[in-house]
Protein backbone atom coordinates (compact mmCIF):
# COMPACT_ATOMS: atom_id res chain seq x y z
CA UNK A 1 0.00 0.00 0.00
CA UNK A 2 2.72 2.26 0.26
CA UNK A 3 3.00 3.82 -2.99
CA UNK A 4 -1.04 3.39 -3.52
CA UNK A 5 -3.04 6.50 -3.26
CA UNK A 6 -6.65 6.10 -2.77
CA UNK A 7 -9.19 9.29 -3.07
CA UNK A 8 -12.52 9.37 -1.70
CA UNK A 9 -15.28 11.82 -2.91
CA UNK A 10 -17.91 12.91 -0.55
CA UNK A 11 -17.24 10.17 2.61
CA UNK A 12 -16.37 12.37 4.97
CA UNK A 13 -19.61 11.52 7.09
CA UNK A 14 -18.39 7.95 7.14
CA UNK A 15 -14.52 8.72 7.36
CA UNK A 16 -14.50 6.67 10.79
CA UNK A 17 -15.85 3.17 9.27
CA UNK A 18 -13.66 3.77 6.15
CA UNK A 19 -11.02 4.04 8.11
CA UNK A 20 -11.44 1.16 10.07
CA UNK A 21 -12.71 -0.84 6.89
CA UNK A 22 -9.08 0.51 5.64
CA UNK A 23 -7.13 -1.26 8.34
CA UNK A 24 -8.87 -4.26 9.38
CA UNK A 25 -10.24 -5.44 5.80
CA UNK A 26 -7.37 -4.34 3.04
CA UNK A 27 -4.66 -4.12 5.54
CA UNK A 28 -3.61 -0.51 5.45
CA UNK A 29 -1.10 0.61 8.52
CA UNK A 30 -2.69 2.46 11.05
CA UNK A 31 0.01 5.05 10.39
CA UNK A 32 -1.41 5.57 6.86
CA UNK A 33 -1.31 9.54 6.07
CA UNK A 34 -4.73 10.58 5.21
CA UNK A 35 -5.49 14.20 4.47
CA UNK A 36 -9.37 15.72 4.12
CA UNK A 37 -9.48 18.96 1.27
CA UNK A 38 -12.67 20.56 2.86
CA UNK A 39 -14.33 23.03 -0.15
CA UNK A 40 -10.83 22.54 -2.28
CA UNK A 41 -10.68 25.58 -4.46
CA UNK A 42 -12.91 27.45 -2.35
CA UNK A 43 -11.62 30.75 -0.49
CA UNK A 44 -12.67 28.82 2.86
CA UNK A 45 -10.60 25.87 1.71
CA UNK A 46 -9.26 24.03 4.93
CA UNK A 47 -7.05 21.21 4.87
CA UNK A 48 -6.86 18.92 7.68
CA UNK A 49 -4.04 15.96 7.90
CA UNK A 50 -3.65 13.10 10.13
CA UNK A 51 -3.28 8.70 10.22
CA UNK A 52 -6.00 6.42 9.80
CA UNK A 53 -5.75 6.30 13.06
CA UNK A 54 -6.79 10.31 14.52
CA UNK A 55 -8.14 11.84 11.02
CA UNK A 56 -11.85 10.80 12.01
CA UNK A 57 -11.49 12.18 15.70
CA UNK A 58 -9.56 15.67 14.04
CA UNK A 59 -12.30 15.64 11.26
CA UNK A 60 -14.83 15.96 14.09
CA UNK A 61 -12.43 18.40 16.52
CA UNK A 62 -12.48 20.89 13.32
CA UNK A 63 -16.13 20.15 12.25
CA UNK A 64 -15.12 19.42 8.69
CA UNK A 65 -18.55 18.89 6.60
CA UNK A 66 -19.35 18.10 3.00
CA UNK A 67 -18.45 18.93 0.38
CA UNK A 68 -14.97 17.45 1.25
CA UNK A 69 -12.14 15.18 -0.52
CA UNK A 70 -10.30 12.54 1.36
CA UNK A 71 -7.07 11.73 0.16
CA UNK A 72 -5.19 8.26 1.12
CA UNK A 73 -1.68 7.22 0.95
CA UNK A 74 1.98 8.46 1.43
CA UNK A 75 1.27 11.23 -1.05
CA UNK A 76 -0.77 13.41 1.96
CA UNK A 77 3.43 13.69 2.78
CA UNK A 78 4.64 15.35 -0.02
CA UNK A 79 3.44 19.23 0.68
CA UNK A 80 3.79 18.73 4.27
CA UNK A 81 6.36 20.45 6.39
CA UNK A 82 8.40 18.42 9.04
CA UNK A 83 9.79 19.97 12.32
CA UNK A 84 13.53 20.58 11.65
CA UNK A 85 14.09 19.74 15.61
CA UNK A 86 11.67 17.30 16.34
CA UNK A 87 11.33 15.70 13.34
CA UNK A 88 7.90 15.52 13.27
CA UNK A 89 5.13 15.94 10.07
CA UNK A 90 3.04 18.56 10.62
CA UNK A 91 -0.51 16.93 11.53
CA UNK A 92 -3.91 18.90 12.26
CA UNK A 93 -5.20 21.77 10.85
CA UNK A 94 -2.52 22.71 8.26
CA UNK A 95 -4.44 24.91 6.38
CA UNK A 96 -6.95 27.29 6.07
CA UNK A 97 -7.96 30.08 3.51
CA UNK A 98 -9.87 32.15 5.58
């Protein structure tokens, strides 16, 4: 699954079960980047980005709602910014037009 990206359309109200379905059924990593494109190419555009494992609770922290895109897959990695002392990938919010 590593170099697989999968992109869901309109799911975000069942991101939680896909998630799980995800893991459990096709064997996806927990650790999995997934990223959620609320109103992409909108001026309130938000971005939120986080692992199979916390995207559905962070989905719900920043009330993201429909119309939104969920993208899955190491690819949610590639515009992100990592922590030049910690080491860490950016995760939450990570962006937001407004």
């Amino acid at each position: 699954h590593k170099e697989q990206t999968i992109v869901f359309l309109m799911a975000v109200g069942r991101l939680r079960e896909l998630c799980q379905r995800l893991v459990t059924m096709a064997g996806y990593p927990i650790e999995t980047p997934v990223a959620i494109i609320e109103k992409a190419g909108c001026p309130s555009q938000r971005t939120v980005v986080g692992t199979m494992e916390t995207i559905a609770d962070m989905a719900e922290e920043y009330q993201i709602k429909p119309p939104s895109t969920i993208v899955v897959g190491g690819v949610v990695n590639v515009l992100l910014e990592c922590d030049d002392e910690t080491g860490v990938t950016v995760t939450g919010l990570v962006q937001n037009m407004t």
